[in-house]
N, C-alpha and C. Protein backbone atom coordinates (compact mmCIF):
# COMPACT_ATOMS: atom_id res chain seq x y z
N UNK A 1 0.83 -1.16 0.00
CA UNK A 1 0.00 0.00 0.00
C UNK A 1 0.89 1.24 0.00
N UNK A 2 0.82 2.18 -0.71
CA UNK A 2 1.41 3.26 -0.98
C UNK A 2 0.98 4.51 -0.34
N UNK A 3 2.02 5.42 0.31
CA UNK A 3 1.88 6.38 1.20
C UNK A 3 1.21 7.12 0.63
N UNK A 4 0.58 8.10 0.87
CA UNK A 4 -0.03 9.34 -0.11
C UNK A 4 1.21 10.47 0.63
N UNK A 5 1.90 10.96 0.25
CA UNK A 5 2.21 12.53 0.52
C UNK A 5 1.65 14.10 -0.22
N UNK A 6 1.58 14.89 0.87
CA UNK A 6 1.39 15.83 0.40
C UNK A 6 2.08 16.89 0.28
N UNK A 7 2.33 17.50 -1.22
CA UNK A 7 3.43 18.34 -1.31
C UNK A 7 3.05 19.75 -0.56
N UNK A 8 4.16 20.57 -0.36
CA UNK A 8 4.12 21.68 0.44
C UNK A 8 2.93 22.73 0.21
N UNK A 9 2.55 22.73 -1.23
CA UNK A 9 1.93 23.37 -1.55
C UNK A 9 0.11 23.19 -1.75
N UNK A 10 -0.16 21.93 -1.81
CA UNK A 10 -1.11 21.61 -1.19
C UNK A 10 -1.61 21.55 0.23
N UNK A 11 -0.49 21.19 1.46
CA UNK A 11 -0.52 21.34 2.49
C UNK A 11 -0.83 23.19 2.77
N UNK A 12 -0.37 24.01 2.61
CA UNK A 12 -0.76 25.05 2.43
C UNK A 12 -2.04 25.49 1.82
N UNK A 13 -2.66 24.30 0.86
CA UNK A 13 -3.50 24.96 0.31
C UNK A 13 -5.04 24.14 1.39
N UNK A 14 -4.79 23.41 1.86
CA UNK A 14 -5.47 22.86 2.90
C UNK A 14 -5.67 23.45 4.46
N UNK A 15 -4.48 24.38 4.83
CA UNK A 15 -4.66 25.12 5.97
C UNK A 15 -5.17 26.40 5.71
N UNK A 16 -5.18 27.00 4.39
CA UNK A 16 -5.89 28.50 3.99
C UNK A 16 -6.93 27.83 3.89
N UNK A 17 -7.82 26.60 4.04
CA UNK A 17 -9.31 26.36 3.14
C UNK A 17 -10.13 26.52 4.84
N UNK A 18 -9.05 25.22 5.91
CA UNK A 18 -9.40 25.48 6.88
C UNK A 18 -9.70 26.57 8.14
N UNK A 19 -8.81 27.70 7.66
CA UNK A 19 -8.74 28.91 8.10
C UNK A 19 -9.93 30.10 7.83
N UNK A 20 -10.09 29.61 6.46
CA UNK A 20 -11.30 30.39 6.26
C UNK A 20 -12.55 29.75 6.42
N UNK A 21 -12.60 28.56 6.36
CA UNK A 21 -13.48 27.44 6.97
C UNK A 21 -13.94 28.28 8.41
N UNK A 22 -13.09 28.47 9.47
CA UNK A 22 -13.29 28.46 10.68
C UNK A 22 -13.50 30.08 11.25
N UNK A 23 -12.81 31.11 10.09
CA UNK A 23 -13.30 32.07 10.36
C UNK A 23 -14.44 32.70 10.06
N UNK A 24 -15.11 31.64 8.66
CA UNK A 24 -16.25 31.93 8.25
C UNK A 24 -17.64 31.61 9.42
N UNK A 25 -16.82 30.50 10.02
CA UNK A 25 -18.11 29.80 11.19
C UNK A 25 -18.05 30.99 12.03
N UNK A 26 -17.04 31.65 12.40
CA UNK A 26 -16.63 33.11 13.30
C UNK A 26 -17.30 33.87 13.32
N UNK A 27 -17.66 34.49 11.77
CA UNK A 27 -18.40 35.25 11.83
C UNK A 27 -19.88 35.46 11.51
N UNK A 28 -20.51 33.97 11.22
CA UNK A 28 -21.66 33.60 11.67
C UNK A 28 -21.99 33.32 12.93
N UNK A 29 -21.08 33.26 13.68
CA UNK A 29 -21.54 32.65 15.25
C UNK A 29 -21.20 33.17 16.32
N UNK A 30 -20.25 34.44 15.81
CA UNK A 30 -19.19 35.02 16.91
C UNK A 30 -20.33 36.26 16.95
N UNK A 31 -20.84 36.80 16.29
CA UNK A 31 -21.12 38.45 16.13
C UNK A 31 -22.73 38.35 16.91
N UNK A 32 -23.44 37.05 16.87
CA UNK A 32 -24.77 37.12 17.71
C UNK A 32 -24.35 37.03 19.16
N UNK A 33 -23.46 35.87 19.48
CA UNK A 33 -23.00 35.63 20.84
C UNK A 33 -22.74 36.70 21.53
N UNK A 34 -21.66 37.88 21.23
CA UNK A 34 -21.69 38.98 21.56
C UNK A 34 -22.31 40.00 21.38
N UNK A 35 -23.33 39.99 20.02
CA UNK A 35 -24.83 40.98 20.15
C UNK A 35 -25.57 40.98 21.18
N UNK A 36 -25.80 40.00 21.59
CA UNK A 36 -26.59 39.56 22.63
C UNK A 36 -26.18 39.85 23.68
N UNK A 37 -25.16 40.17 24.49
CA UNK A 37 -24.45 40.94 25.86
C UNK A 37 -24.46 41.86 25.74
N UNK A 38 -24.48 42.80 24.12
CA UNK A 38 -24.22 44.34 24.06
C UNK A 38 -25.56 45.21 24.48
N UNK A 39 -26.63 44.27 24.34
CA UNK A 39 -27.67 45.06 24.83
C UNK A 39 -28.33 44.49 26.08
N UNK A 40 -28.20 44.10 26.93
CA UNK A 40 -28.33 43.73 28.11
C UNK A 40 -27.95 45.11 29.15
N UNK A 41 -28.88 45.49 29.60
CA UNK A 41 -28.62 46.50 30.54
C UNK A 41 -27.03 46.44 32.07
N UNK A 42 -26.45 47.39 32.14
CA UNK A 42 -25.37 47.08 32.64
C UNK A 42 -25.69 46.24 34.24
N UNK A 43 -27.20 46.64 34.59
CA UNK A 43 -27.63 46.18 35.99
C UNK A 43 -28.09 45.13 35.66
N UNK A 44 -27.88 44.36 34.63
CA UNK A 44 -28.82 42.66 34.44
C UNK A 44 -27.50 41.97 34.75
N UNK A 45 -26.60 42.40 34.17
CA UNK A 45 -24.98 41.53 34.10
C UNK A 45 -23.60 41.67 33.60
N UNK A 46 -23.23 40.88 33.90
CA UNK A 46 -21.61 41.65 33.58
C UNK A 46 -21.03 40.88 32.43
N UNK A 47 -21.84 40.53 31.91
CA UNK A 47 -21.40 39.81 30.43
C UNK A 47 -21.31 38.43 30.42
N UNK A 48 -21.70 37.96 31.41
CA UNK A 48 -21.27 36.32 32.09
C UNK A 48 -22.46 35.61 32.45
N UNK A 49 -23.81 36.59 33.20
CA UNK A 49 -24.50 35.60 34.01
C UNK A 49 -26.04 35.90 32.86
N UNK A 50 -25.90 36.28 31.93
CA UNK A 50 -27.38 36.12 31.39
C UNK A 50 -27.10 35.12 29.73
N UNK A 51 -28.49 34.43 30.01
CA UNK A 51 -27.90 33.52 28.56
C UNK A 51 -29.62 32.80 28.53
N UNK A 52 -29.48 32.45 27.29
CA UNK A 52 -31.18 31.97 26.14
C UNK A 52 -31.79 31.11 27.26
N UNK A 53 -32.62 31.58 27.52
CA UNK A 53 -33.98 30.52 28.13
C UNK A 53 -34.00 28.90 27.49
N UNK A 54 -34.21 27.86 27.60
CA UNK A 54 -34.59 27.09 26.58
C UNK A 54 -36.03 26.25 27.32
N UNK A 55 -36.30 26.37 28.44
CA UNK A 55 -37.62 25.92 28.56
C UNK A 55 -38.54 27.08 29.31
N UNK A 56 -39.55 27.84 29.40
CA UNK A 56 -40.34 28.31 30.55
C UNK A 56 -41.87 27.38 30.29
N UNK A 57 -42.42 27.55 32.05
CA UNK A 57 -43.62 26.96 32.21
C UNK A 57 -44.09 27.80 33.08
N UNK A 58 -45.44 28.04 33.15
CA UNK A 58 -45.93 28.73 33.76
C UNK A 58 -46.98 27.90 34.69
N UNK A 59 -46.35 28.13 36.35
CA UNK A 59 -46.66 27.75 37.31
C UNK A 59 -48.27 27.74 37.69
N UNK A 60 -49.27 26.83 38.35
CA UNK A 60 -50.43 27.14 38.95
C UNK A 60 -50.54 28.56 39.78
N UNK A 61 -49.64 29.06 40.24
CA UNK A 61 -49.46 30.57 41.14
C UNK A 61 -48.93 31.50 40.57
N UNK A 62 -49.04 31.21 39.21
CA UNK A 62 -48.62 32.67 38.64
C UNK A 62 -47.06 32.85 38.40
N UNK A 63 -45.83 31.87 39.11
CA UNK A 63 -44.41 31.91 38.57
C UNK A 63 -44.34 31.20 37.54
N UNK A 64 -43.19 31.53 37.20
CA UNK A 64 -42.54 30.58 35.94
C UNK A 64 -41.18 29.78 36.64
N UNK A 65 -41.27 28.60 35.96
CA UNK A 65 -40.10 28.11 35.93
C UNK A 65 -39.79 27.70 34.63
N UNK A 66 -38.21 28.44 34.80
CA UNK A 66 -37.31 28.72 34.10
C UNK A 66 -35.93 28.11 33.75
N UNK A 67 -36.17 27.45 32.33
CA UNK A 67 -34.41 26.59 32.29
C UNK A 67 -33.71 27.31 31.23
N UNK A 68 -32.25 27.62 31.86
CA UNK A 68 -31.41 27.92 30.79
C UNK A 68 -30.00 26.82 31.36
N UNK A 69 -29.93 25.87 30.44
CA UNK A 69 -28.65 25.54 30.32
C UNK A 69 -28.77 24.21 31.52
N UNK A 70 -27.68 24.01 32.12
CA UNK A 70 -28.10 23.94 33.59
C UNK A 70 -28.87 24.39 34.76
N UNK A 71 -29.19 25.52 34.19
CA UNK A 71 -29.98 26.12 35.11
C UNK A 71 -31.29 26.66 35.50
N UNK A 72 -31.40 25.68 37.03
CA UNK A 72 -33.42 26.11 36.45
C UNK A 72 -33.85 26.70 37.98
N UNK A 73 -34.73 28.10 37.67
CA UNK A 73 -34.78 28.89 38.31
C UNK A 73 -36.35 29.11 38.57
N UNK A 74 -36.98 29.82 39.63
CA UNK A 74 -38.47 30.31 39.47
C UNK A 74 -38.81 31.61 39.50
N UNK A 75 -39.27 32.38 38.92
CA UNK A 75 -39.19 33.95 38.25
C UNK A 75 -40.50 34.05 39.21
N UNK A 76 -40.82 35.06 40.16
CA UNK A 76 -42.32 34.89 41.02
C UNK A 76 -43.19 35.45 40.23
N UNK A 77 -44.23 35.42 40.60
CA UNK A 77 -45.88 36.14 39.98
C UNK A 77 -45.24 37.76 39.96
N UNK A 78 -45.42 38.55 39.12
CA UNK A 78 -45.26 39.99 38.95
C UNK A 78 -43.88 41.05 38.55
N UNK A 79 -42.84 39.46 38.61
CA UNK A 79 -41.69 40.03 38.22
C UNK A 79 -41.69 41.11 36.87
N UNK A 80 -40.75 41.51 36.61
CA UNK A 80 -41.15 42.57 35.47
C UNK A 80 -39.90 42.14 34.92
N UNK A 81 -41.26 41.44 33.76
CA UNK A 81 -40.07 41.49 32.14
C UNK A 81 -39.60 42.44 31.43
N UNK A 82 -38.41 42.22 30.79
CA UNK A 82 -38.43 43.12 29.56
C UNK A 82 -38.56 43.03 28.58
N UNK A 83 -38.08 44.07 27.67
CA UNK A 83 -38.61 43.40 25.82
C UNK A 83 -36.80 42.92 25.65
N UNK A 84 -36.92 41.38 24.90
CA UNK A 84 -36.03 40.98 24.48
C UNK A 84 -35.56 41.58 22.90
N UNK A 85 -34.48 41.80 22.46
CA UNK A 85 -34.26 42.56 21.62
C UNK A 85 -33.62 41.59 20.02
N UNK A 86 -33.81 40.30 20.58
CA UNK A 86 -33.48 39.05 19.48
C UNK A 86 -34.61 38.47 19.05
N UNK A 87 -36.01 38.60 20.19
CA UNK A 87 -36.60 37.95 20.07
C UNK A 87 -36.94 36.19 20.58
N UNK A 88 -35.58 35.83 21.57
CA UNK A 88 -35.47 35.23 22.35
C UNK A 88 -35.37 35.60 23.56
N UNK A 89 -36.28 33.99 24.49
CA UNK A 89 -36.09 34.27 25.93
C UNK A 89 -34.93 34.54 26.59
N UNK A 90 -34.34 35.42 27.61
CA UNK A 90 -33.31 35.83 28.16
C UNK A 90 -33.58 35.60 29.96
N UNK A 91 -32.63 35.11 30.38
CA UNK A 91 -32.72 35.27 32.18
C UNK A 91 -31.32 35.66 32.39
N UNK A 92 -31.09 36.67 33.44
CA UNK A 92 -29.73 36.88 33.94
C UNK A 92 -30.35 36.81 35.81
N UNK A 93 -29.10 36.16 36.19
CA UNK A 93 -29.43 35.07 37.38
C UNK A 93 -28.17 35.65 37.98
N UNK A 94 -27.80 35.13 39.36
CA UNK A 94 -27.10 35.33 40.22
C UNK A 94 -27.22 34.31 41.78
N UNK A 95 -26.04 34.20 42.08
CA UNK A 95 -26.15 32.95 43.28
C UNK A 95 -26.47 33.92 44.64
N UNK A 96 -27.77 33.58 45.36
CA UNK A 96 -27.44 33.78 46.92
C UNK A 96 -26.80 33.12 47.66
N UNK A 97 -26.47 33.96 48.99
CA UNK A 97 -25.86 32.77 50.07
C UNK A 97 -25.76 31.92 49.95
N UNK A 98 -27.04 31.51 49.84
CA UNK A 98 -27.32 29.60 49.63
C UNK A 98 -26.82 28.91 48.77
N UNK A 99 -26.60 29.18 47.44
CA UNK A 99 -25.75 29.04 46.46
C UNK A 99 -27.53 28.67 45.39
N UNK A 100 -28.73 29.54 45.96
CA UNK A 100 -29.25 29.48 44.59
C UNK A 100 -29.69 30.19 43.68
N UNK A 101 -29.92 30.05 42.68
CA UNK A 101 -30.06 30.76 41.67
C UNK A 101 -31.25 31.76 41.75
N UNK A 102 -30.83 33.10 41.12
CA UNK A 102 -32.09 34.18 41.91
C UNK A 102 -31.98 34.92 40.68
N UNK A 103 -33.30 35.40 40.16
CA UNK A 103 -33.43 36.46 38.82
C UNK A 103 -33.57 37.87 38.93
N UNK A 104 -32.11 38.11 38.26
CA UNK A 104 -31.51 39.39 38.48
C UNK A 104 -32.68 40.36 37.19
N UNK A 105 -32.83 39.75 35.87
CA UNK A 105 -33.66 40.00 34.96
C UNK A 105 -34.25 39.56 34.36
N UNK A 106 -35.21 39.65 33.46
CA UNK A 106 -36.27 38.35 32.37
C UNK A 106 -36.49 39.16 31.09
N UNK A 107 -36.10 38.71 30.45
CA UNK A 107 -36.35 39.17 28.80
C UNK A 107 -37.16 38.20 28.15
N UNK A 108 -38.26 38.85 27.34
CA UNK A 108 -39.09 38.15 26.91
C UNK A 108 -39.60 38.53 25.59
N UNK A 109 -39.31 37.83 24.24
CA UNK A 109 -40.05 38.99 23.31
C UNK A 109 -41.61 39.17 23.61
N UNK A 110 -41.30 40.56 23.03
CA UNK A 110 -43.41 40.84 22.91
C UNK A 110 -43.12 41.73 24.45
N UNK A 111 -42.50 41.91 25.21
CA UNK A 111 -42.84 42.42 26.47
C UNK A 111 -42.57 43.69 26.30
N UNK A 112 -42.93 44.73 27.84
CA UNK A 112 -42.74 46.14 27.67
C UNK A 112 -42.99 46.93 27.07
């Protein structure tokens, strides 16, 4: 069975394909990730603790419970949403004492 080598110049021409390969994913995927922190009010978070909803339910008493990620939280009856600006659900959270999770904000499209 015979080696395949690749000459220098193909090897080169395989790391420019991948390069732009990966900067192209960059800038489809890089520029929402950080859209999305730029408008977040400076009192919701510090660029770290708010991120996409992916489940809410709305409680018999009027809360929601709320999953983003790992993390599932209960928003009480009357909290005040805001208008989400993607059009996706948003929670920015924060640990008490206790180490649990407490809603610093709620973004919601359609709200406000």
């Amino acid at each position: 069975m015979a080696k395949q080598v690749t000459s220098g110049r193909a090897a080169t021409d395989q790391i420019v394909a991948w390069a732009f390969m990966g900067g192209l994913l960059l800038a489809l995927v890089g520029p929402q990730a950080a859209h999305s922190h730029s408008w977040y009010p400076h009192r919701c978070c510090t660029e770290q603790d708010c991120i996409v909803v992916t489940r809410i339910e709305r409680l018999a008493d009027g809360s929601l419970a709320v999953s983003a990620g790992h993390i599932d939280v209960i928003v009480p009856p009357g909290f005040p949403a805001e208008s989400s600006l993607d059009h996706d659900a948003h929670i920015c959270v924060y640990r008490n004492i206790e180490g649990r999770y407490v809603v610093r904000c709620l973004f919601l499209p359609g709200e406000a």
